[in-house]
C-alpha atoms as a PDB file:
ATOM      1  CA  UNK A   1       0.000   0.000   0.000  1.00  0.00           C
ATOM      2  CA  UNK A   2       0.496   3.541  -0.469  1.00  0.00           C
ATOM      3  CA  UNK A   3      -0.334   6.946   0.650  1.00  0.00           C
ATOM      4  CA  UNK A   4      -0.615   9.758  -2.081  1.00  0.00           C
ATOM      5  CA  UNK A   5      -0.252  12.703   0.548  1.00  0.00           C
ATOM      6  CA  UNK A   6      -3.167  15.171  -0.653  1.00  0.00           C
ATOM      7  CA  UNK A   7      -2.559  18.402  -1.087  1.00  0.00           C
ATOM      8  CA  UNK A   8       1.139  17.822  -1.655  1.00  0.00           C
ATOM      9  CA  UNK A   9       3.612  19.211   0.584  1.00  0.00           C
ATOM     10  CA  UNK A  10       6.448  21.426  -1.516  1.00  0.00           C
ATOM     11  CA  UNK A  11       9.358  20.404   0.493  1.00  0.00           C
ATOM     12  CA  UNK A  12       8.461  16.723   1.669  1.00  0.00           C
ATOM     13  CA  UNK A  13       9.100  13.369   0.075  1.00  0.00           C
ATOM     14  CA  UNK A  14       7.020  11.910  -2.534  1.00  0.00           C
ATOM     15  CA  UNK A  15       4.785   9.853   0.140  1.00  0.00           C
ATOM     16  CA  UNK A  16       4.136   6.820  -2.967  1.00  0.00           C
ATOM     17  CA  UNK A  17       7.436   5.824  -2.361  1.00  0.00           C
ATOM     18  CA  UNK A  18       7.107   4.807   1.293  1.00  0.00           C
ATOM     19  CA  UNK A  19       5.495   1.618   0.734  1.00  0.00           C
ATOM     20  CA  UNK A  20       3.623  -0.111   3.482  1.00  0.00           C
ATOM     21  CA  UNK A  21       3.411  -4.134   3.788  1.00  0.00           C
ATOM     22  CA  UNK A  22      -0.168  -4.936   4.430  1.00  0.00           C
ATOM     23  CA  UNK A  23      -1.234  -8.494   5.197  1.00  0.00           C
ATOM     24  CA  UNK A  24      -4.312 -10.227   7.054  1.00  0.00           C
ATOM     25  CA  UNK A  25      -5.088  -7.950  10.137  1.00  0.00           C
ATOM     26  CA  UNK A  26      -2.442  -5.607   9.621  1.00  0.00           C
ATOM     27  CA  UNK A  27      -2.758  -2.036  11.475  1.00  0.00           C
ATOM     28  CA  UNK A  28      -0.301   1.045  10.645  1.00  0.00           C
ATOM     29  CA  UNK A  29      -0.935   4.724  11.039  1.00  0.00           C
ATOM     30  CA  UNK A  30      -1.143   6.734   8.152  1.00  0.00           C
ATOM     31  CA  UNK A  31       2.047   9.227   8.181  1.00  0.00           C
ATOM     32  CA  UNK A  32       0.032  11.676   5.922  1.00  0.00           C
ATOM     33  CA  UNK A  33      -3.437  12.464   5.011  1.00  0.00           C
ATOM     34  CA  UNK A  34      -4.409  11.297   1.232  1.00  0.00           C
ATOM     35  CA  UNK A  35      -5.392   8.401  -0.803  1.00  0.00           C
ATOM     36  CA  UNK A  36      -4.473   5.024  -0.149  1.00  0.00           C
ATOM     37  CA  UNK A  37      -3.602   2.698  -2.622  1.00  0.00           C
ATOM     38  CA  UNK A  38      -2.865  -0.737  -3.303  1.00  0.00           C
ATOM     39  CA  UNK A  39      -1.256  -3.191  -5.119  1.00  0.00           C
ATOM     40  CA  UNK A  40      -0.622  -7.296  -5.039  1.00  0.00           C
ATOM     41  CA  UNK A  41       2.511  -7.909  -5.504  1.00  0.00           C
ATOM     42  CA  UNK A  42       3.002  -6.486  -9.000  1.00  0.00           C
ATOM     43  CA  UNK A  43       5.739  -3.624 -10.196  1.00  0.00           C
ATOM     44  CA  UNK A  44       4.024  -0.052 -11.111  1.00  0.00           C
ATOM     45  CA  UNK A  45       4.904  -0.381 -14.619  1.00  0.00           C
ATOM     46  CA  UNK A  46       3.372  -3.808 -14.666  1.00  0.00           C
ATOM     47  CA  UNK A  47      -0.482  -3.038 -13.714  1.00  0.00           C
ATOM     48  CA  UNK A  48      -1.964  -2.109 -17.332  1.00  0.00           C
ATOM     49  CA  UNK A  49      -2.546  -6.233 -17.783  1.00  0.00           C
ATOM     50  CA  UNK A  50      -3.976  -7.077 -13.986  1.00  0.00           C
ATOM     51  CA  UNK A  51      -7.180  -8.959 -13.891  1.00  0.00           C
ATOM     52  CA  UNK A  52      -9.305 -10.524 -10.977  1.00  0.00           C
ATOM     53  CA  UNK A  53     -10.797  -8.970  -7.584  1.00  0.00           C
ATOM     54  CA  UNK A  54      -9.311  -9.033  -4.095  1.00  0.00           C
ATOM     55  CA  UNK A  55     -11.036  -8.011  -1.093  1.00  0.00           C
ATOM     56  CA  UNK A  56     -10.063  -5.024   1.254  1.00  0.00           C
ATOM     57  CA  UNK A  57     -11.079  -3.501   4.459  1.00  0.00           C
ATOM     58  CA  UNK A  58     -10.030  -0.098   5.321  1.00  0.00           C
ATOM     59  CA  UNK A  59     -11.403   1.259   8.739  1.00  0.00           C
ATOM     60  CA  UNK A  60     -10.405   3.706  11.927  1.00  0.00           C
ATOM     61  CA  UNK A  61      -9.211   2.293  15.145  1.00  0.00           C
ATOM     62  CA  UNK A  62      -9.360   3.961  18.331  1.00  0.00           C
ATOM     63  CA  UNK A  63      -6.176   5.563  19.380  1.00  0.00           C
ATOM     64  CA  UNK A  64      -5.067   3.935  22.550  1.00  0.00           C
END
């Protein structure tokens, strides 16, 4: 997974290159605000031919 930080920040890192390793009941906290995205196991430049569905859950957790 990604984050596309939203609106950009002049000065900061391009936030799709910190990738994040999701799995079954992973949890993480988003370093910026933005879209997630996601991709299975595939390179960027390799997506145009991807086929088939895959099932994700995205919700809010209480901060402890």
């Amino acid at each position: 997974a990604a984050i596309h930080r939203e609106p950009p920040e002049p000065k900061a890192d391009e936030s799709m290159l910190n990738q994040i390793v999701v799995g079954g009941r992973t949890t993480f906290v988003a370093a910026a605000a933005g879209t997630l995205y996601f991709r299975i196991n595939d390179r960027w430049n390799s997506l145009a031919d991807n086929d088939g569905h895959y099932r994700v859950t995205v919700r809010e957790i209480a901060k402890k």
